[in-house]
Protein backbone atom coordinates (compact mmCIF):
# COMPACT_ATOMS: atom_id res chain seq x y z
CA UNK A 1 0.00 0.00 0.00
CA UNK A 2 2.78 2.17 0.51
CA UNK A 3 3.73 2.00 -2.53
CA UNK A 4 0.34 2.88 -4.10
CA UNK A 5 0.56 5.99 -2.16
CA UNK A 6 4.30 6.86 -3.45
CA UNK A 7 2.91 6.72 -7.08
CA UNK A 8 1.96 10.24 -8.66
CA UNK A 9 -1.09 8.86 -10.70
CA UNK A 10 -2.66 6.84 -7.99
CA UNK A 11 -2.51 10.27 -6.35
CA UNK A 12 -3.73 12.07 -8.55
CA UNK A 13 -6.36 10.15 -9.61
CA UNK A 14 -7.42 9.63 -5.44
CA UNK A 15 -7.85 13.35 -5.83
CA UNK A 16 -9.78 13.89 -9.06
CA UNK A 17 -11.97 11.17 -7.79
CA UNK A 18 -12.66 12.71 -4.56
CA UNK A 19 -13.29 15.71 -5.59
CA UNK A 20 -16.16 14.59 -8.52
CA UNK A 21 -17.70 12.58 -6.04
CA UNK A 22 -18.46 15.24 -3.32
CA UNK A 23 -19.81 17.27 -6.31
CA UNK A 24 -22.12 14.05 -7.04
CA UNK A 25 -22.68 14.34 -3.05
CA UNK A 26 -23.71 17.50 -3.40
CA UNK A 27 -26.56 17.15 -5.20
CA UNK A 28 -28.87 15.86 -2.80
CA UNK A 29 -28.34 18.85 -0.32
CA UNK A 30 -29.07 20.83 -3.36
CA UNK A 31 -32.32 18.62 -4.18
CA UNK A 32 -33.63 19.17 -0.64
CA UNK A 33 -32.84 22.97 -0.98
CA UNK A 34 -34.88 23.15 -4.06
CA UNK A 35 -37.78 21.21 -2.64
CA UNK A 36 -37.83 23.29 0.76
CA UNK A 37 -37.90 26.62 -1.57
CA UNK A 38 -40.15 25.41 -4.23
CA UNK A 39 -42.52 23.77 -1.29
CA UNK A 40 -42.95 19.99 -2.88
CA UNK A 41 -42.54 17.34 -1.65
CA UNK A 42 -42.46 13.60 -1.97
CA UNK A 43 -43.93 12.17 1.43
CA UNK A 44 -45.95 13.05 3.72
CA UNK A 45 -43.91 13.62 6.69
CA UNK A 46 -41.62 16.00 4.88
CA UNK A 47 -44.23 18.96 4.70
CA UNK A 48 -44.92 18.62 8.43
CA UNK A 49 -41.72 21.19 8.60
CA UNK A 50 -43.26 24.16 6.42
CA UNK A 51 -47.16 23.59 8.01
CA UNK A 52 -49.62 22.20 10.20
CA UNK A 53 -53.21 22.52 8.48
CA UNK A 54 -53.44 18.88 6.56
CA UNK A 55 -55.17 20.84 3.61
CA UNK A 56 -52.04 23.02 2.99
CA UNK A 57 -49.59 20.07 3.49
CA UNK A 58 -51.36 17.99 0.74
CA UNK A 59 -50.77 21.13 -1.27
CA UNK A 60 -46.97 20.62 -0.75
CA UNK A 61 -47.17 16.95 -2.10
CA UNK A 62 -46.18 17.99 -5.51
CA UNK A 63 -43.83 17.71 -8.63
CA UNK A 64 -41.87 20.77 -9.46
CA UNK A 65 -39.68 20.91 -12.39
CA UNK A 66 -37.26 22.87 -10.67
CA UNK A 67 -36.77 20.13 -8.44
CA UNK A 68 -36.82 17.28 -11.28
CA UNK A 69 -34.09 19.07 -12.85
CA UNK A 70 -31.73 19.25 -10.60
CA UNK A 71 -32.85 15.13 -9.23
CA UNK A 72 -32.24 14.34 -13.32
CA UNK A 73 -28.69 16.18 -12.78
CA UNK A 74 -27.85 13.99 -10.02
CA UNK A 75 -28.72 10.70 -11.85
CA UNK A 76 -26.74 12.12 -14.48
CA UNK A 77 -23.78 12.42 -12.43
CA UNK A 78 -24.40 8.61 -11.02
CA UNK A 79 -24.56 7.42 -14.53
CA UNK A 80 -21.19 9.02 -15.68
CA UNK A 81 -19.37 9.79 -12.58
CA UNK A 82 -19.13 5.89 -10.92
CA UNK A 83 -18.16 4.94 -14.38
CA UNK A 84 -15.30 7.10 -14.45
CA UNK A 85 -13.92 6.54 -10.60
CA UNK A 86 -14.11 2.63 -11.83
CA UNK A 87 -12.27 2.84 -14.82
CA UNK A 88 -10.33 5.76 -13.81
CA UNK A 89 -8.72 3.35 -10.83
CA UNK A 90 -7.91 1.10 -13.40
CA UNK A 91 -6.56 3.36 -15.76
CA UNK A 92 -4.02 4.37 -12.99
CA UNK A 93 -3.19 0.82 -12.16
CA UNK A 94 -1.69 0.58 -15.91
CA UNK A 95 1.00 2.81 -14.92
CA UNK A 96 0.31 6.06 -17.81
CA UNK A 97 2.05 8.86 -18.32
CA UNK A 98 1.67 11.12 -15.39
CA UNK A 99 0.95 13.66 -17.86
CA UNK A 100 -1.62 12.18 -19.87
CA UNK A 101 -3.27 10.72 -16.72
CA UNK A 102 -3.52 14.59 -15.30
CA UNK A 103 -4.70 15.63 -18.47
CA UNK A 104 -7.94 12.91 -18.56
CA UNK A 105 -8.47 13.69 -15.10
CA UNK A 106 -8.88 17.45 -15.13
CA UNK A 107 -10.86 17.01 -18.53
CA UNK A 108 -13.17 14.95 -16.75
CA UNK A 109 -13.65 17.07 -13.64
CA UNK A 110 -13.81 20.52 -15.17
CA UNK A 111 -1.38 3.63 -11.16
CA UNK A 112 1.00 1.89 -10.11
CA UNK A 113 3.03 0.09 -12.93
CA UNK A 114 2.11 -3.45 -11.64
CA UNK A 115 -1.19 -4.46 -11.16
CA UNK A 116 0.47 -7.23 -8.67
CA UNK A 117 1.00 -4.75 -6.10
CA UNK A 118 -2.47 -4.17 -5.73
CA UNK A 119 -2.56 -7.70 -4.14
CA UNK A 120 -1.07 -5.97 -0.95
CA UNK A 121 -3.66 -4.47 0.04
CA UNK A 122 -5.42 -6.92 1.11
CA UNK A 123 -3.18 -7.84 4.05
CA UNK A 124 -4.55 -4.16 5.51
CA UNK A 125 -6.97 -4.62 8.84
CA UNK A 126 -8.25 -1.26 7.61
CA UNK A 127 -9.31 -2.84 3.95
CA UNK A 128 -10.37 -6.20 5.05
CA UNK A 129 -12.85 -3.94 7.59
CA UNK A 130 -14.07 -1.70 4.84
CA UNK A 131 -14.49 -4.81 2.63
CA UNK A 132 -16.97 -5.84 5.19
CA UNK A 133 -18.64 -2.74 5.87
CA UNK A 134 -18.75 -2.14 2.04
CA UNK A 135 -20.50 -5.65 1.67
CA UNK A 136 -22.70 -5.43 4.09
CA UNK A 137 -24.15 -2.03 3.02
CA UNK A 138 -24.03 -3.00 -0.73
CA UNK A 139 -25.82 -6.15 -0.06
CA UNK A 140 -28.76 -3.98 2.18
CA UNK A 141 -29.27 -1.28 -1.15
CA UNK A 142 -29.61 -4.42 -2.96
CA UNK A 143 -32.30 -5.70 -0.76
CA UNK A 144 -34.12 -2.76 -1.73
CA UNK A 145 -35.29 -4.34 -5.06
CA UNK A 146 -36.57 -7.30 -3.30
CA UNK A 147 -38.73 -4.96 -0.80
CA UNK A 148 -39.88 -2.97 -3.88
CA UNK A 149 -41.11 -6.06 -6.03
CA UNK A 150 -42.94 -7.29 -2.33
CA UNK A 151 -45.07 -4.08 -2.36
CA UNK A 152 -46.00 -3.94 -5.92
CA UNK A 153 -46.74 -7.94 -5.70
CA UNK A 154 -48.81 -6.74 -2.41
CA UNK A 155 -50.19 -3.56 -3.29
CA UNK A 156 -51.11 -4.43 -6.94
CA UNK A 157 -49.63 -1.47 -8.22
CA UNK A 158 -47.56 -2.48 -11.20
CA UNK A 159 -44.93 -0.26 -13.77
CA UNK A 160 -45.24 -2.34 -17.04
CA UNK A 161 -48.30 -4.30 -18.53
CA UNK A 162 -46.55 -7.50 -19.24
CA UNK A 163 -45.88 -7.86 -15.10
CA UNK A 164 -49.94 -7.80 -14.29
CA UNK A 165 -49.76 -11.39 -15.89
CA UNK A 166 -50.10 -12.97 -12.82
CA UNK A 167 -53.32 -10.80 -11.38
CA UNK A 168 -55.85 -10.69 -14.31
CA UNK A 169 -56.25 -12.48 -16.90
CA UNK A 170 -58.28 -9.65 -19.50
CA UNK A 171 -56.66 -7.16 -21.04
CA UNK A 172 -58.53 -4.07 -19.17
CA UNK A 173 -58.58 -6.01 -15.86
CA UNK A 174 -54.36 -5.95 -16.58
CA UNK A 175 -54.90 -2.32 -17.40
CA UNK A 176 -55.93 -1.45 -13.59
CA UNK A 177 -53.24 -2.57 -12.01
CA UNK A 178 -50.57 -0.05 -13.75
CA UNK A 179 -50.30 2.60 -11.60
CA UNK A 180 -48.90 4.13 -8.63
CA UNK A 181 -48.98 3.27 -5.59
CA UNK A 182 -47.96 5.75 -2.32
CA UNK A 183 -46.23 2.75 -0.78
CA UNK A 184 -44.33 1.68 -3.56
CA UNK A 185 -42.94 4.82 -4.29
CA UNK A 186 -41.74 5.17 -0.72
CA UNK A 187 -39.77 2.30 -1.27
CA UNK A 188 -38.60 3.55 -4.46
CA UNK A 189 -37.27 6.49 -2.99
CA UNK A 190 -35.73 4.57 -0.06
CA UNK A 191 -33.60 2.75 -2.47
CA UNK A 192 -32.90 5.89 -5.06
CA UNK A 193 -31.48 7.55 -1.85
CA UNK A 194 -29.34 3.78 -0.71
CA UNK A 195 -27.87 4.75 -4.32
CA UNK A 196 -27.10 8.33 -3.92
CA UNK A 197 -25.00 7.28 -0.87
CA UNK A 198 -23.97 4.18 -0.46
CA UNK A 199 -22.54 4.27 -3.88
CA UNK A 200 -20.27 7.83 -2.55
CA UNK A 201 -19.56 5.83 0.58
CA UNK A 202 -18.02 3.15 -1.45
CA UNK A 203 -15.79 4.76 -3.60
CA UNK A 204 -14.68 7.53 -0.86
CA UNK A 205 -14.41 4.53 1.16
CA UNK A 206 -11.82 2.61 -0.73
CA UNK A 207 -9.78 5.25 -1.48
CA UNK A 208 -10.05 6.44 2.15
CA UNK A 209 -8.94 2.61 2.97
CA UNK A 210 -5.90 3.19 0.59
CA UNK A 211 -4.19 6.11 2.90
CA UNK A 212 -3.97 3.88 5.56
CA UNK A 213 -5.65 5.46 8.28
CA UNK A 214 -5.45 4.38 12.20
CA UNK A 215 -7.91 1.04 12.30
CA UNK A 216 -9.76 2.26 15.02
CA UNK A 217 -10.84 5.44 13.26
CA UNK A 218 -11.56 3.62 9.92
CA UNK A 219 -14.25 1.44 11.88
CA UNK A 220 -15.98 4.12 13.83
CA UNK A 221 -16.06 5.82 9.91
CA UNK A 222 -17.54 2.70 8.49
CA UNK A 223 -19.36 1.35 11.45
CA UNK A 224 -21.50 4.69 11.79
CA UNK A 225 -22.22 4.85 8.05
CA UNK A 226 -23.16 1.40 7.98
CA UNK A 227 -25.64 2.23 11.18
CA UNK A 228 -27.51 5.30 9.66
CA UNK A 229 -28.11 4.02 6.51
CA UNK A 230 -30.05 1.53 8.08
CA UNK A 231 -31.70 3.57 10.35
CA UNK A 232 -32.64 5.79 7.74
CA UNK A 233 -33.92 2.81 5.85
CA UNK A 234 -36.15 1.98 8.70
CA UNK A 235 -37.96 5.30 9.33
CA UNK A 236 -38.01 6.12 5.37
CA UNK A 237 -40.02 2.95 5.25
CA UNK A 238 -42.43 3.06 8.70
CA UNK A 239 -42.80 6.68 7.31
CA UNK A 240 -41.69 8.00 10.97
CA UNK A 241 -41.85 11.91 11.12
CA UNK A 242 -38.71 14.30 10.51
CA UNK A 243 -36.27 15.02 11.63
CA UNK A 244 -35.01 11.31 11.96
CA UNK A 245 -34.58 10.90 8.38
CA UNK A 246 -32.98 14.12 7.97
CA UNK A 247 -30.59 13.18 10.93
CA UNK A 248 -29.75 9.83 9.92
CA UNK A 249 -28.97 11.12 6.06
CA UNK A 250 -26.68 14.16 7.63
CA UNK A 251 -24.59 11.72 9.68
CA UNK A 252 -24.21 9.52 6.88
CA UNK A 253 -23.36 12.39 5.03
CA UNK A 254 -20.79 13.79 7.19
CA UNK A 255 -18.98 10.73 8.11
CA UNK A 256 -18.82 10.27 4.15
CA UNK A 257 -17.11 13.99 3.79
CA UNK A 258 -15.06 12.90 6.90
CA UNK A 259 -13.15 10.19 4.74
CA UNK A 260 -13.02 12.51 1.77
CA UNK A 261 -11.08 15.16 3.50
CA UNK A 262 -8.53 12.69 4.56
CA UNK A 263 -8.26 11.22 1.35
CA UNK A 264 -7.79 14.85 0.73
CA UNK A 265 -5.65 15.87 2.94
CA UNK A 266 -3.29 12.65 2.30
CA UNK A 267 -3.52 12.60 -1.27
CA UNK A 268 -3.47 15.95 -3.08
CA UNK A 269 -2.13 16.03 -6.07
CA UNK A 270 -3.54 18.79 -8.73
């Protein structure tokens, strides 16, 4: 590992990374701006904030294109961005031209010479534990798609007509059954969120691993991210009134930042 850290494009590219995935980050602090402003809102609890009269928080429970814009912007930086940290890391494991590697990097924002000596990182306490923490997070966003197909298969509240097979048989019985359902999309929006996160978490995560930080602080990082995610899961889904969603995405959020500005700190390299 220490030599992955003495190696100018593994730096550099721990940098460039970092930095275009806070700006991915960013974007859902921006998204709840805009929705706070613009007054809509996607459940329930959320408008208990701005009033109190049910009529005028029902009001609230709205689509504003404001606020779709900027929510397509972020998906548009998970489609391109985790691409580029994935390919990016490999990119720098081929051992370019310092030069050339800069010159991707900074057109994207704005390795070692062995791939062997990756191999050594796995005899790290500090990557083993983020392995873990990485797997067991991963494996609970995946979960997510399980939960949603339980609630359409319960709630009868189907996407696409071929999928209302199994619940009627005619053609305009079949036709019923596509649409939404409040439920569904709850879960929907618990899992879009797992994916604005968890996905930060694990690329800030391994490079965080890769500056070898002190073990203990690596699993209080991990340990804590790990924890609010699922207790953000929990009250997302049981609908439980803010601010213990808020709280539990903040904390998840921080701790995330808290490995980027070591990664940071450690690896700078513009």
């Amino acid at each position: 590992m220490a030599d992955l850290m003495n190696n100018d494009v593994f730096l550099a590219f721990c940098t460039y990374a970092t930095i275009v995935v806070l700006k991915m980050m960013f974007m859902a602090p921006l998204t709840g701006y805009f929705r706070m402003t613009r007054k809509a809102f996607s459940n329930w609890e959320d408008t208990a904030l701005g009033k109190k009269n049910p009529e005028e928080r029902k009001k609230m429970l709205q689509t504003n294109p404001d606020v779709e814009r900027v929510r397509r912007c972020h998906q548009n930086d998970l489609e391109n961005i985790v691409p580029f940290v994935v390919i990016g890391l490999l990119y720098a494991l081929t051992g370019p031209d310092l030069s050339t590697a800069l010159l991707h990097f900074r057109v994207f924002v704005g390795g070692v010479e062995k791939m062997a000596e990756v191999v050594h990182m796995i005899d790290s306490d500090v990557f083993l534990a983020f392995s873990t923490y990485a797997t067991i997070v991963v494996l609970k966003m995946m979960l997510m798609s399980f939960m949603t197909s339980y609630f359409r298969m319960t709630k009868q509240a189907f996407s696409n007509l071929e999928d209302t097979n199994l619940s009627a048989k005619t053609t305009e019985d079949r036709k019923k059954f596509v649409r939404v359902d409040p439920d569904v999309e709850r879960v929907r929006r618990c899992h879009l969120n797992d994916l604005e996160n968890i996905v930060p978490f694990v690329v800030i995560g391994l490079l965080y691993a890769l500056t070898g930080p002190d073990l203990s602080m690596a699993l209080l990082h991990f340990r804590v991210f790990v924890g609010s995610r699922f207790v953000h899961t929990v009250v997302y889904v049981m609908a439980v009134p803010q601010p213990t969603r808020a709280l539990a995405f903040v904390v998840g959020l921080l701790t995330t930042f808290s490995m980027a500005y070591r990664v940071l700190t450690t690896a700078l390299f513009l």
